[in-house]
N, C-alpha and C. Protein backbone atom coordinates (compact mmCIF):
# COMPACT_ATOMS: atom_id res chain seq x y z
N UNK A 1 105.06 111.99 118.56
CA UNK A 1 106.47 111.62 118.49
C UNK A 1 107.08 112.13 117.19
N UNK A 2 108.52 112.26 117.32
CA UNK A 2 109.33 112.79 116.10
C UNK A 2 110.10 111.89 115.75
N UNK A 3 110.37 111.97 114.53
CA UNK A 3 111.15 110.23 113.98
C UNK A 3 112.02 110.89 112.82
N UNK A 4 113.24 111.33 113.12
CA UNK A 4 114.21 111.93 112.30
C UNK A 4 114.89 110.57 111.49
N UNK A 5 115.17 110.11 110.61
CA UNK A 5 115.69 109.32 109.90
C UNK A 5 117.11 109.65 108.87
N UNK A 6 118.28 109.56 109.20
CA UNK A 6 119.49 110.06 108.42
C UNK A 6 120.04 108.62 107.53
N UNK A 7 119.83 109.55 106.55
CA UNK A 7 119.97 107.89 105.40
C UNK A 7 121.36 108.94 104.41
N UNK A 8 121.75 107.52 103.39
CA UNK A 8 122.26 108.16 102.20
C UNK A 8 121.32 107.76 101.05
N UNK A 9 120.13 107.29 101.29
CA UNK A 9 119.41 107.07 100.37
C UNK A 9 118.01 107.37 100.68
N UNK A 10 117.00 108.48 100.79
CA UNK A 10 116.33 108.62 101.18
C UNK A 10 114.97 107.91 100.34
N UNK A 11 114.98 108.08 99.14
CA UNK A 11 113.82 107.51 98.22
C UNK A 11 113.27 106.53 98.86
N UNK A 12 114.09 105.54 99.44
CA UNK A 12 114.27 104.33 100.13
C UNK A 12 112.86 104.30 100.60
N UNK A 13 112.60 105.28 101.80
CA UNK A 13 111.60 105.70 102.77
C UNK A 13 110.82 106.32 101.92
N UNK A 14 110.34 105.80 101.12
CA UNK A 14 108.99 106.61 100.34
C UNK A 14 107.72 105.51 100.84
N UNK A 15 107.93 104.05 100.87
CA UNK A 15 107.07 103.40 101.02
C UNK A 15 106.57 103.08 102.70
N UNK A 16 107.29 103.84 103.34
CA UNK A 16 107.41 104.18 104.87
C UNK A 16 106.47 104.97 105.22
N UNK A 17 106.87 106.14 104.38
CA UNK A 17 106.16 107.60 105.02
C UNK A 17 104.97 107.60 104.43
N UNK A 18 104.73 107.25 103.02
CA UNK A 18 103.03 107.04 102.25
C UNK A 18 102.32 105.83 102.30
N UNK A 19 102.38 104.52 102.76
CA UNK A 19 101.55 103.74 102.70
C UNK A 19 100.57 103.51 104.01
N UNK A 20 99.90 102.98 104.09
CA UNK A 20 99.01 102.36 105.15
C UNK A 20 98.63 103.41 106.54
N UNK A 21 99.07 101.95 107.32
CA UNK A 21 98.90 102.47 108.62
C UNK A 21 100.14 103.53 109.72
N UNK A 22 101.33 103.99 109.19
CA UNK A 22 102.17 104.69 109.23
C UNK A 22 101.46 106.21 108.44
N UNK A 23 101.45 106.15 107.21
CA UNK A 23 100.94 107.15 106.54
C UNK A 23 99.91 107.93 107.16
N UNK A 24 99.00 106.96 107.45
CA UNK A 24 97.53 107.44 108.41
C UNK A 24 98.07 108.10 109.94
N UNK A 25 98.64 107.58 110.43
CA UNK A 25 99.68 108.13 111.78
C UNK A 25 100.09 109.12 111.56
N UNK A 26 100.78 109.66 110.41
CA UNK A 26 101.28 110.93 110.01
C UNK A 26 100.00 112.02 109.82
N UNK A 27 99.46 111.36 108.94
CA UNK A 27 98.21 112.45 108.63
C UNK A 27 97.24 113.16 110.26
N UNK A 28 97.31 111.96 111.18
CA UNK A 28 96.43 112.25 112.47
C UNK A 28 97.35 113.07 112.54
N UNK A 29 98.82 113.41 113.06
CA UNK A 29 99.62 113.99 113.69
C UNK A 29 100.22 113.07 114.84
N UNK A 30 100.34 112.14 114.45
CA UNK A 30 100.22 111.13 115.92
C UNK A 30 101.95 110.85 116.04
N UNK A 31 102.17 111.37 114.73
CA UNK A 31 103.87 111.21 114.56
C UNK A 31 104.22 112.17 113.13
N UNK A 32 105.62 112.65 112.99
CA UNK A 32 106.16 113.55 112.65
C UNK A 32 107.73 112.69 111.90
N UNK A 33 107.51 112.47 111.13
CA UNK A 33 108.76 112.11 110.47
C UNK A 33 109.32 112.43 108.80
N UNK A 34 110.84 112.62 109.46
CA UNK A 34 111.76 113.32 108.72
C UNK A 34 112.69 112.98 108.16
N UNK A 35 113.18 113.03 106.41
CA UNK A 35 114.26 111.94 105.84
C UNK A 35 115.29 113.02 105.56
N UNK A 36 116.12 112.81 105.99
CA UNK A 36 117.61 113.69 105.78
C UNK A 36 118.99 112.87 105.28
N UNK A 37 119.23 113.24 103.78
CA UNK A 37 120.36 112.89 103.19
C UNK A 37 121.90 113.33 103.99
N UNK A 38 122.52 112.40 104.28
CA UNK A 38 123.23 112.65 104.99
C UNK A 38 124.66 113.06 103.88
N UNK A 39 124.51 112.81 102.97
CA UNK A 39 125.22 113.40 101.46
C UNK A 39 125.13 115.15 101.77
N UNK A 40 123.99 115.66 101.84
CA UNK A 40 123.90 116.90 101.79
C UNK A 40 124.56 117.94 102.54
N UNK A 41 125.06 116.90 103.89
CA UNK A 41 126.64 117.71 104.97
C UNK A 41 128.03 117.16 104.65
N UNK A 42 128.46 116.84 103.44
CA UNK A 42 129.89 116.26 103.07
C UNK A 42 129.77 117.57 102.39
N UNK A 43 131.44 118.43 102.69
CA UNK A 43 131.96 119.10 101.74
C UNK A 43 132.72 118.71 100.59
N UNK A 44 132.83 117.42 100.34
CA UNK A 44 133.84 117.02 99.14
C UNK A 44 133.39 116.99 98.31
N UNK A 45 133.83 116.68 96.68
CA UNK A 45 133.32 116.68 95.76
C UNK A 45 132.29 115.81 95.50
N UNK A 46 131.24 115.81 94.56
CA UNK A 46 130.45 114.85 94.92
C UNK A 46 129.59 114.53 96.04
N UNK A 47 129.67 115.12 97.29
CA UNK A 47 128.89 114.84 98.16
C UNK A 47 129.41 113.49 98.76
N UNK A 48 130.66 113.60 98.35
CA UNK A 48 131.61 112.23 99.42
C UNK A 48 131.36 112.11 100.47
N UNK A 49 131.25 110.69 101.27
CA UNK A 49 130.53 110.88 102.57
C UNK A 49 131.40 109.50 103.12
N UNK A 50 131.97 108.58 102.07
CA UNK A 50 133.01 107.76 102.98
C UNK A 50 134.81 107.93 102.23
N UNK A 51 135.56 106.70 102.78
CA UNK A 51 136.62 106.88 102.80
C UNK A 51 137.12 105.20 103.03
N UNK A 52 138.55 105.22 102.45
CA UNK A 52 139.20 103.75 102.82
C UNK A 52 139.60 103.75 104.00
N UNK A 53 139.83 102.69 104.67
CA UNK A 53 139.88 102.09 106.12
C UNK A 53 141.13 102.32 106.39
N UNK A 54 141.38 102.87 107.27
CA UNK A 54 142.88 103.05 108.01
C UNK A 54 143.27 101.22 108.93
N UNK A 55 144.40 100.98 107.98
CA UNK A 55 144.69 99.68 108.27
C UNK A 55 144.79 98.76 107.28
N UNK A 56 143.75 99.42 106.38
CA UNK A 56 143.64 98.46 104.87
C UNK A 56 142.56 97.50 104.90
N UNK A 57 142.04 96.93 104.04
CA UNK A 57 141.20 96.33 104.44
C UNK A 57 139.95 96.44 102.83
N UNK A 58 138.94 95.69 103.30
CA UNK A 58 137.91 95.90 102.03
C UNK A 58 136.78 96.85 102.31
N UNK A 59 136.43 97.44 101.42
CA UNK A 59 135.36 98.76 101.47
C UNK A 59 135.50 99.58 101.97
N UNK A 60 134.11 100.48 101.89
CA UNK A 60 134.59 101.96 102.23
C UNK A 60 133.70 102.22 103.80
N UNK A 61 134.70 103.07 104.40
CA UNK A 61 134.16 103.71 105.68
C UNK A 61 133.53 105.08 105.55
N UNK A 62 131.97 104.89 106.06
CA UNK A 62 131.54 106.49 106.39
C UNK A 62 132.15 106.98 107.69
N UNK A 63 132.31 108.39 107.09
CA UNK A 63 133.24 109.39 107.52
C UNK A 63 132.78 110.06 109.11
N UNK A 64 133.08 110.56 109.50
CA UNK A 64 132.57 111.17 110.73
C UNK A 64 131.70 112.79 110.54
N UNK A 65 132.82 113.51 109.55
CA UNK A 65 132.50 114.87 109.48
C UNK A 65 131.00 115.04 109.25
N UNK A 66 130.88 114.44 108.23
CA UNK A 66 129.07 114.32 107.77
C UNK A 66 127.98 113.70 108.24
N UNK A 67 128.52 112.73 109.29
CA UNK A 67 127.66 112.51 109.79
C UNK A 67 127.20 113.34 111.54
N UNK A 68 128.09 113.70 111.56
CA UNK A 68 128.50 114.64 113.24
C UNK A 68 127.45 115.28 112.63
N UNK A 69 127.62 116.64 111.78
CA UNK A 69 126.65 117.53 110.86
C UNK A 69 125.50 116.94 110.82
N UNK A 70 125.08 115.96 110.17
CA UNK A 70 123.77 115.75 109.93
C UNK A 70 123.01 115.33 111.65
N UNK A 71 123.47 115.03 112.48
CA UNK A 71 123.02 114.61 113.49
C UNK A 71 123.22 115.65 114.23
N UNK A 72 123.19 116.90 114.25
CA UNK A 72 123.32 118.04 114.90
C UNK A 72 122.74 119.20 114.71
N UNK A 73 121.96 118.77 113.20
CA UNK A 73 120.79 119.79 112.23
C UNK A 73 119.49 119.14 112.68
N UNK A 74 119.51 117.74 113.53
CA UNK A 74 118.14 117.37 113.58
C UNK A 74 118.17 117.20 115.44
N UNK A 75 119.18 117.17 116.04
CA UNK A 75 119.35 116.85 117.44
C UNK A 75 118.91 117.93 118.29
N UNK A 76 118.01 117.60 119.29
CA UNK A 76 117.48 118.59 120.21
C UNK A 76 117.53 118.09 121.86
N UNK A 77 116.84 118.76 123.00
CA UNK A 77 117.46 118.19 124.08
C UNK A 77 116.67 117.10 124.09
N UNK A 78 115.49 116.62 123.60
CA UNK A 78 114.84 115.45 124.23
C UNK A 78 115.39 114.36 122.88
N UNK A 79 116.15 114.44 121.86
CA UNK A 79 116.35 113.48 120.90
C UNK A 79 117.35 111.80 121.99
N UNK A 80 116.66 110.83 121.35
CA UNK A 80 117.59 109.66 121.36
C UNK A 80 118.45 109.43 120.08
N UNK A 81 119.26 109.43 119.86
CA UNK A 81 119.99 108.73 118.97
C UNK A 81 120.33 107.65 118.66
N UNK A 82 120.33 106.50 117.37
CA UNK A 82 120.01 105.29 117.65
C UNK A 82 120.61 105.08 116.42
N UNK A 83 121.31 104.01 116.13
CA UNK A 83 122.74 103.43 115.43
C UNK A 83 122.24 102.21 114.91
N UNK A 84 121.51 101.88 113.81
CA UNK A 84 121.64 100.40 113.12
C UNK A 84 122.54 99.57 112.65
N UNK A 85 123.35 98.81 113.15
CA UNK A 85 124.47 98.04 113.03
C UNK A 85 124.07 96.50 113.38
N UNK A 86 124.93 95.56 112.38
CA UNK A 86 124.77 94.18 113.21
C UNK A 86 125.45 94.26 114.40
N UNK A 87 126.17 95.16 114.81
CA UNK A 87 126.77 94.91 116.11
C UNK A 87 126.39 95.36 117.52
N UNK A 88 125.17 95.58 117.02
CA UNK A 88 123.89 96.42 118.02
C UNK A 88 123.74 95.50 118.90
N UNK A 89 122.78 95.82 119.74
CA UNK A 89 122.51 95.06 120.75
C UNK A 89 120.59 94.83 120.18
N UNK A 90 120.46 93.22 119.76
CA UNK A 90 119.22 92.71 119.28
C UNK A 90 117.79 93.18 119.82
N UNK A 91 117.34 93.43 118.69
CA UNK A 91 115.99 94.52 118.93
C UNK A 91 114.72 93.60 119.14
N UNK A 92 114.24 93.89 120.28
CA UNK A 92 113.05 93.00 120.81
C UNK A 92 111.57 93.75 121.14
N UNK A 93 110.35 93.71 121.14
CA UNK A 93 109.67 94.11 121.43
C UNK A 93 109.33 94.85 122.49
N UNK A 94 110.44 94.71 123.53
CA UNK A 94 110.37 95.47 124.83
C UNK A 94 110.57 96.77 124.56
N UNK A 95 111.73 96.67 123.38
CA UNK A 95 113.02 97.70 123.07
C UNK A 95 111.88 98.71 122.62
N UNK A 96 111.16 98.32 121.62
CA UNK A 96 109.91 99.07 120.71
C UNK A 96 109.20 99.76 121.73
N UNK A 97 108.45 98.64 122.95
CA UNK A 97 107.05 99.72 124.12
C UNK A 97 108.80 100.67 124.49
N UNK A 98 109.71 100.62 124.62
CA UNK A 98 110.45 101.65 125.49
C UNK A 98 110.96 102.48 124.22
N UNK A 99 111.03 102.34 123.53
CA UNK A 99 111.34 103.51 122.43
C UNK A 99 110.04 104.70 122.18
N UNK A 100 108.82 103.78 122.25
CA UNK A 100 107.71 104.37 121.91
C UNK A 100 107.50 105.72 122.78
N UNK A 101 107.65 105.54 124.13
CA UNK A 101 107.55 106.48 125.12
C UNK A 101 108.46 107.28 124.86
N UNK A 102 109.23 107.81 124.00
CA UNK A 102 110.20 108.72 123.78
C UNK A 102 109.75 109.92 122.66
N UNK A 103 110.36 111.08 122.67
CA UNK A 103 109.84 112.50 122.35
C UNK A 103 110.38 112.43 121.00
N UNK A 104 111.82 112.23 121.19
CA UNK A 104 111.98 112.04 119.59
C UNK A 104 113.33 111.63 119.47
N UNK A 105 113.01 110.38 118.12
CA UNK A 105 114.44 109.45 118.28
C UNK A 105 114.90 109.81 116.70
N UNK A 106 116.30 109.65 116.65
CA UNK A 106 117.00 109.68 115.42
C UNK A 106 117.63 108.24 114.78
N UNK A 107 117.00 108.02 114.20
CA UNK A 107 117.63 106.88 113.25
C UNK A 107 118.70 106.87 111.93
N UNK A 108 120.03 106.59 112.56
CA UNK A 108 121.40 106.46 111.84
C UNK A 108 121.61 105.30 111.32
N UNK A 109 121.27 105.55 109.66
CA UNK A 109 121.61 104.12 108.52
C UNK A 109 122.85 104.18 108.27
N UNK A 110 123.53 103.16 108.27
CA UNK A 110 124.70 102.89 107.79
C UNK A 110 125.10 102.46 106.16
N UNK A 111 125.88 102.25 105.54
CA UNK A 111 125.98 101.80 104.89
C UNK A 111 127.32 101.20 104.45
N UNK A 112 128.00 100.47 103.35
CA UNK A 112 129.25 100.42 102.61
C UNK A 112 129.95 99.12 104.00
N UNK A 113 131.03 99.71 104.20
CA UNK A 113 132.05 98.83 104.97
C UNK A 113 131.45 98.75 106.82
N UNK A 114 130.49 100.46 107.16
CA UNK A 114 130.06 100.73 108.34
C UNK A 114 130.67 102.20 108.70
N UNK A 115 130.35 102.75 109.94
CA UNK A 115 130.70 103.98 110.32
C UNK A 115 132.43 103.62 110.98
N UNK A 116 132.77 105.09 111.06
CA UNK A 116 133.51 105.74 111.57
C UNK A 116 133.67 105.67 113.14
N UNK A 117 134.05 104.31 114.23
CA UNK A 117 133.89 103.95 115.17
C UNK A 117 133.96 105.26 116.39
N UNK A 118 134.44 106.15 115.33
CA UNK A 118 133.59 107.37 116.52
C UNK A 118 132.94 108.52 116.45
N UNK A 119 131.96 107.96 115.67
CA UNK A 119 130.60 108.36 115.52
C UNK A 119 129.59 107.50 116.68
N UNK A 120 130.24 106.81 117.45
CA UNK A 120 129.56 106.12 118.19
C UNK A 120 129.35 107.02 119.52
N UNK A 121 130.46 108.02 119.35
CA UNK A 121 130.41 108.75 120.70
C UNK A 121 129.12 109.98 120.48
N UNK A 122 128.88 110.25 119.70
CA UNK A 122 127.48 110.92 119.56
C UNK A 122 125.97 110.13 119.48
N UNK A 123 126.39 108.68 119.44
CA UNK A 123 125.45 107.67 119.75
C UNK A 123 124.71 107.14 121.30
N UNK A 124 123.09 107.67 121.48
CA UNK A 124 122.85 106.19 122.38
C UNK A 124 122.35 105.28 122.52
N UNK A 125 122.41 104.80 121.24
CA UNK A 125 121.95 103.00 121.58
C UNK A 125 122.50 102.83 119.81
N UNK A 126 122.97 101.31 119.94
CA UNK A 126 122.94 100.74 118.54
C UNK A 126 122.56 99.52 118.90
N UNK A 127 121.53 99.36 117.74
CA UNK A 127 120.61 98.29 117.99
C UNK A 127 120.72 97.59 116.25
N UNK A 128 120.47 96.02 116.20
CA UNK A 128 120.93 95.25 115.48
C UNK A 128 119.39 94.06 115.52
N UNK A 129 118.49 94.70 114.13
CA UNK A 129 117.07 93.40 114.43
C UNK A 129 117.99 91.88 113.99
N UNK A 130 118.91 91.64 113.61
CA UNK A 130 119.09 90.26 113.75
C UNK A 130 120.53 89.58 113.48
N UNK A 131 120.84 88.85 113.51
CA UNK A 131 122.39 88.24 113.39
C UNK A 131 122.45 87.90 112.02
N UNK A 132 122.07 88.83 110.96
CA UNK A 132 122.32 88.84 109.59
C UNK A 132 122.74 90.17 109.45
N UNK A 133 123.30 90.22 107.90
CA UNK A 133 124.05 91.19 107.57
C UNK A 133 123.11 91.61 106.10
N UNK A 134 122.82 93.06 106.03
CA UNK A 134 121.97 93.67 105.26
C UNK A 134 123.06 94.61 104.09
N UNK A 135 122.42 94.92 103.24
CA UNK A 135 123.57 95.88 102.17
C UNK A 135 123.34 97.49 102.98
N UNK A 136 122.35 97.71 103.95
CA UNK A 136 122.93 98.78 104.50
C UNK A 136 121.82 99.19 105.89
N UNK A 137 121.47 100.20 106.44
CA UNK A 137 120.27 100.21 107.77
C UNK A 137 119.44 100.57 107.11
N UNK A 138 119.07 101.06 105.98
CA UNK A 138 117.60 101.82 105.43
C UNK A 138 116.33 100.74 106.21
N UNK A 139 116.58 99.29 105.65
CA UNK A 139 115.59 98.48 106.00
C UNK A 139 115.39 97.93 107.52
N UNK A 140 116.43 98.20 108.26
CA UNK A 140 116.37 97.61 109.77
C UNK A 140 115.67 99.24 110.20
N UNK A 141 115.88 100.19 109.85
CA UNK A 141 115.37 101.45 109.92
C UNK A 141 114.12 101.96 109.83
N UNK A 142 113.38 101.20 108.93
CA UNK A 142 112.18 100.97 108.68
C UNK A 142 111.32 100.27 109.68
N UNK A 143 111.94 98.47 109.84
CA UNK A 143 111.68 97.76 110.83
C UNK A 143 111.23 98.85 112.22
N UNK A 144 112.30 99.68 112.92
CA UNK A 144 111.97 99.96 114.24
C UNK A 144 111.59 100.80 113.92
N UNK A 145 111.32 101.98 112.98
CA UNK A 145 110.51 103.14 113.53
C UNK A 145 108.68 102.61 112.99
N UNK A 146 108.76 101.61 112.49
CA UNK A 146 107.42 100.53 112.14
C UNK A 146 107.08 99.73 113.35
N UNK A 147 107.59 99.72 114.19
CA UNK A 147 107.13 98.55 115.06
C UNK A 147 107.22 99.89 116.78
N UNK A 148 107.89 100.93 116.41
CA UNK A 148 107.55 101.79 117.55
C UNK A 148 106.69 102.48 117.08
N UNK A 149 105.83 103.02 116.03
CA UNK A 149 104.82 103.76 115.44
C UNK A 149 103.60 103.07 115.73
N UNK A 150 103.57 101.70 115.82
CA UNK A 150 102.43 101.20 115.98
C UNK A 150 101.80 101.64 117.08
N UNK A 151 103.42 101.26 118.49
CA UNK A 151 102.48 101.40 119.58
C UNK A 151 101.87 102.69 120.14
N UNK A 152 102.27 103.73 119.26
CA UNK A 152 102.18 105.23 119.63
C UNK A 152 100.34 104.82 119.72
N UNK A 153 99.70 105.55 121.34
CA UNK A 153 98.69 105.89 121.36
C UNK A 153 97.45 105.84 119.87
N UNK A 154 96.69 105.78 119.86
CA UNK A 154 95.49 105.95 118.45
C UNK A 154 96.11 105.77 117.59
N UNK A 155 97.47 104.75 117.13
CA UNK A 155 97.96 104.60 115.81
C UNK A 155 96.99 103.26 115.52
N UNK A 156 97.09 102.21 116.48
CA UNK A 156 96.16 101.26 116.53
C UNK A 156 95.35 100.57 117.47
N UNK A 157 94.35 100.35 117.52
CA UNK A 157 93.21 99.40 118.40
C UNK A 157 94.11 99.13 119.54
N UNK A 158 93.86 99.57 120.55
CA UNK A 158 94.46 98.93 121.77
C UNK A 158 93.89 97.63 122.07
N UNK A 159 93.22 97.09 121.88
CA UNK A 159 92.59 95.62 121.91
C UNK A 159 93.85 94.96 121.05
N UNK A 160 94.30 95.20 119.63
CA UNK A 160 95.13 94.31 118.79
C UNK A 160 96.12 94.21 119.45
N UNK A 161 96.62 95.37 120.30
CA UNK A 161 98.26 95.30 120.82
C UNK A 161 98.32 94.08 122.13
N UNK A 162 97.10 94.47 122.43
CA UNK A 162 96.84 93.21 123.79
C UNK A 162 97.23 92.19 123.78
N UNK A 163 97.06 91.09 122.39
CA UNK A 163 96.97 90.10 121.88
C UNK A 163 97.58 89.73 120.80
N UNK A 164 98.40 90.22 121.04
CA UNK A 164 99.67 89.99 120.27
C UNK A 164 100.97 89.01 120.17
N UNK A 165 101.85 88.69 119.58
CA UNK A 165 102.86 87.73 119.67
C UNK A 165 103.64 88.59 120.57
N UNK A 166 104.35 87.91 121.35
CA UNK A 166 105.65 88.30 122.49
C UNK A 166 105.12 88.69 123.80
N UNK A 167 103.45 88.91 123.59
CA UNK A 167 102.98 89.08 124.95
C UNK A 167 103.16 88.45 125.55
N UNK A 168 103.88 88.27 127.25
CA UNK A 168 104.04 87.60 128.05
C UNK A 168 104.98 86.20 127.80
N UNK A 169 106.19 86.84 126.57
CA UNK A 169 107.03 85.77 126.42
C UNK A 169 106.43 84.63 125.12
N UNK A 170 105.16 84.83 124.69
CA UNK A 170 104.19 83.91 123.83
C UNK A 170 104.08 84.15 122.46
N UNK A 171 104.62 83.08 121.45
CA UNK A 171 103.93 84.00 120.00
C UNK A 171 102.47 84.09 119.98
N UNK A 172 101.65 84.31 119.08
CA UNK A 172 100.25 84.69 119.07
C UNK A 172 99.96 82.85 118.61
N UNK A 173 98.39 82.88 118.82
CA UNK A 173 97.62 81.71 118.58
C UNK A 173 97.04 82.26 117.07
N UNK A 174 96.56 80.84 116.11
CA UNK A 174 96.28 81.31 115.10
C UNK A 174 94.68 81.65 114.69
N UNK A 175 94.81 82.57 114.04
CA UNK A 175 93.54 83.20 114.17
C UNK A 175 92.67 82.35 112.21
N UNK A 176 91.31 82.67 112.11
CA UNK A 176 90.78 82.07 110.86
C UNK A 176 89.79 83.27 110.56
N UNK A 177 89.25 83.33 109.58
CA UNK A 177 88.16 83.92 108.96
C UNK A 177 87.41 83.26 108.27
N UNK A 178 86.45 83.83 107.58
CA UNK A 178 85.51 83.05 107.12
C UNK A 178 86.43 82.46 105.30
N UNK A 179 85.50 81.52 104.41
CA UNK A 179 84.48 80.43 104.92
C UNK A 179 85.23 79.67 105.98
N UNK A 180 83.83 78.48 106.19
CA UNK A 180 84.18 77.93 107.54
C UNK A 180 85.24 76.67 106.68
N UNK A 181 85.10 76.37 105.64
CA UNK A 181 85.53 75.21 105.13
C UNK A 181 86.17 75.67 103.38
N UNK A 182 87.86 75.35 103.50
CA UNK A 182 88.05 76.31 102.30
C UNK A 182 89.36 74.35 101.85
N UNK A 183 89.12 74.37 101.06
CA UNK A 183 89.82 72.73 100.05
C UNK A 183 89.99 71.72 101.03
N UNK A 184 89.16 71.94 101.85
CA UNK A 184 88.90 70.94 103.11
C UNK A 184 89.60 70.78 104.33
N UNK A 185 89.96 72.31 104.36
CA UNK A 185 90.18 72.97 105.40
C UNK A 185 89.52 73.57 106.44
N UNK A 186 89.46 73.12 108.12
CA UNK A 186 88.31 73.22 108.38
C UNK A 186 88.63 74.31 109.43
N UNK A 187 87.91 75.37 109.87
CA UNK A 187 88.52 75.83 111.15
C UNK A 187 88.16 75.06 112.10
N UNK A 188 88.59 75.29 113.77
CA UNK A 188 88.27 74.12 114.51
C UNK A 188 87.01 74.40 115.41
N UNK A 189 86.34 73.57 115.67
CA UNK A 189 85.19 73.92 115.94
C UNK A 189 85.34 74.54 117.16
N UNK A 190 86.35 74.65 118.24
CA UNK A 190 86.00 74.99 119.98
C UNK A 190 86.18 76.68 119.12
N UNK A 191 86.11 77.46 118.10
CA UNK A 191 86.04 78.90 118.26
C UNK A 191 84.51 79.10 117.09
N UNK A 192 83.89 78.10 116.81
CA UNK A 192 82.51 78.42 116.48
C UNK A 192 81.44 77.75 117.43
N UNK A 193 81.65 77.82 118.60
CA UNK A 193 80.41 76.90 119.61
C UNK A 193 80.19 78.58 120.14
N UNK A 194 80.82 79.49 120.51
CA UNK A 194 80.22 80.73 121.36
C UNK A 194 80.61 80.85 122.83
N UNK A 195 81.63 79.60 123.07
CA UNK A 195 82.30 79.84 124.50
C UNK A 195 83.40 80.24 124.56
N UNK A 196 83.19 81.63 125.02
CA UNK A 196 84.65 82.41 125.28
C UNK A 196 85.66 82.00 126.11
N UNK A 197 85.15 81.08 127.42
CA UNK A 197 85.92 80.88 128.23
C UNK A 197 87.01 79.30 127.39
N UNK A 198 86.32 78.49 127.11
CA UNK A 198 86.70 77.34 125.91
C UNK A 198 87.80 78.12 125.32
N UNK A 199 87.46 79.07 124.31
CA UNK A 199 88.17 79.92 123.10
C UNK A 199 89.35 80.39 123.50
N UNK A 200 89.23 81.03 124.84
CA UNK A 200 90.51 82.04 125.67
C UNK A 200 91.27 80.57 125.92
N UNK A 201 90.63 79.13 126.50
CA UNK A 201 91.85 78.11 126.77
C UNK A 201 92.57 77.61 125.74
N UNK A 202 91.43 77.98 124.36
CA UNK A 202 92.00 77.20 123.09
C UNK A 202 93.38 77.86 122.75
N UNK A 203 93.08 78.85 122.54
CA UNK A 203 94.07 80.06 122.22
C UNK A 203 95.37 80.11 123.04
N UNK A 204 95.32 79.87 124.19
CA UNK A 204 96.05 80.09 125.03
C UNK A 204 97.54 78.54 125.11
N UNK A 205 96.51 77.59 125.12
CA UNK A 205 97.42 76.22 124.60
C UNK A 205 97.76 76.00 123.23
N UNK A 206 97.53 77.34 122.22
CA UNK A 206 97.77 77.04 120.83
C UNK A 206 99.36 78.03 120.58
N UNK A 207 98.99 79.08 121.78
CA UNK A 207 100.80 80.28 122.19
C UNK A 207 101.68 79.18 122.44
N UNK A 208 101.39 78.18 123.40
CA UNK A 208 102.57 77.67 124.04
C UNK A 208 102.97 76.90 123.33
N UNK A 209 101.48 75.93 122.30
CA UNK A 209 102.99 74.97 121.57
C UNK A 209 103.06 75.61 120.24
N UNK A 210 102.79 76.76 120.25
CA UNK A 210 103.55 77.10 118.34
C UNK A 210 104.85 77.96 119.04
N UNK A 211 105.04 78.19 120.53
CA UNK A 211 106.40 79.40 121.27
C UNK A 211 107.25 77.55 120.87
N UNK A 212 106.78 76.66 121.79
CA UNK A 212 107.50 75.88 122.21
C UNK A 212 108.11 74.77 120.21
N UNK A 213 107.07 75.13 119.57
CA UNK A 213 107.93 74.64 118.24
C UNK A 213 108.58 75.26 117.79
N UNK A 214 108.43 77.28 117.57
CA UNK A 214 109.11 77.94 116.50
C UNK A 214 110.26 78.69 117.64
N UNK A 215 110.20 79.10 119.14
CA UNK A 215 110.90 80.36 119.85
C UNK A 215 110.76 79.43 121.18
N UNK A 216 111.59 78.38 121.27
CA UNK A 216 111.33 77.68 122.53
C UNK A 216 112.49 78.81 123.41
N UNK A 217 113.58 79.21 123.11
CA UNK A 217 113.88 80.18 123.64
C UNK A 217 113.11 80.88 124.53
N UNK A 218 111.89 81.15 123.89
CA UNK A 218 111.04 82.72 124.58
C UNK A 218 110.62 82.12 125.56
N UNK A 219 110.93 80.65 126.16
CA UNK A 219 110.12 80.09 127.06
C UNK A 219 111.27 79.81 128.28
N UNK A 220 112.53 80.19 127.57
CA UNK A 220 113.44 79.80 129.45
C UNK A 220 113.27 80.76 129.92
């Protein structure tokens, strides 16, 4: 997969592209990603890239010209284009397995007051991880091309993805490691007796009431 990223702040994505299990994804080849200053297609002085709001109003609007440009130096026929805004439509784990299956998506950060409402027409999808408001998309940007990288093929253990939170509507059950007993904390004994079938029920009634305390939502 290809993961074009158009920021006005690219440094941003340093801890994206070099750490961990992303980094290691890159190195296999398992993904291909690209940080493009979107400063670098403004002809104005300075590398101007917004403007005041027609109507009046507070802050500044990014512009269209520079961003049309920058999304047209990285756009090919199989690209998605994809818009971080709170006014997106809320990003869920489904959104991620269906992004994942895609050839190559472009990720458009916003920043300042927001875009140029028609820049949306070179957009298809704007997506929004939550009903908060961020100082700009670098970090919701991060979020999804992090949570669609995972599921890319040999990025990780297909066993971990199995058993995961949101599977089947469920957050995850909680998991322990060793010691068995830490300031008198104990793990519980039905996952040290050796019965899997026990363990799979333990686990399974431990999804529903931590869904039904923290995401009772995930349960209508």
């Amino acid at each position: 997969m290809k993961i074009d990223i158009l920021t006005l702040f690219p440094s941003m994505f340093s801890a994206l592209t070099e750490e961990s299990i992303i980094a290691r994804a890159t190195k296999k080849g398992l993904v291909d990603i690209k940080i493009t200053n979107i400063r670098d297609f403004s002809t104005l002085n300075n590398n101007q890239v917004d403007d005041t709001p027609y109507g009046g109003g507070a802050g500044m609007v990014i512009m269209c010209d520079p961003v049309f440009k920058a999304v047209e130096s990285v756009r090919t026929s199989n690209s998605k284009v994809i818009m971080l805004s709170p006014s997106g439509k809320i990003y869920k784990e489904t959104t991620a397995l269906r992004l994942s299956k895609e050839k190559h998506i472009i990720l458009l950060c916003g920043h300042y007051e927001g875009f140029d409402e028609r820049i949306k027409s070179i957009v298809d999808e704007v997506i929004s991880i939550g009903d908060y408001v961020l100082t700009g998309g670098e970090i919701p940007a991060m979020a999804v091309a992090d949570s669609i990288i995972r599921l890319i093929p040999g990025v990780i253990n297909s066993e971990s993805l199995r058993s995961e939170s949101f599977e089947d509507n469920l957050l995850d059950y909680p998991v322990y490691t060793k010691p068995r007993e830490y300031n008198g904390l104990l793990v519980p004994d039905v996952l040290l007796n050796g019965d899997h079938k026990k363990i799979d029920e333990y686990r399974n009634k431990e999804r529903i009431r931590i869904t039904k305390e923290n995401r009772p939502d995930l349960l209508k």
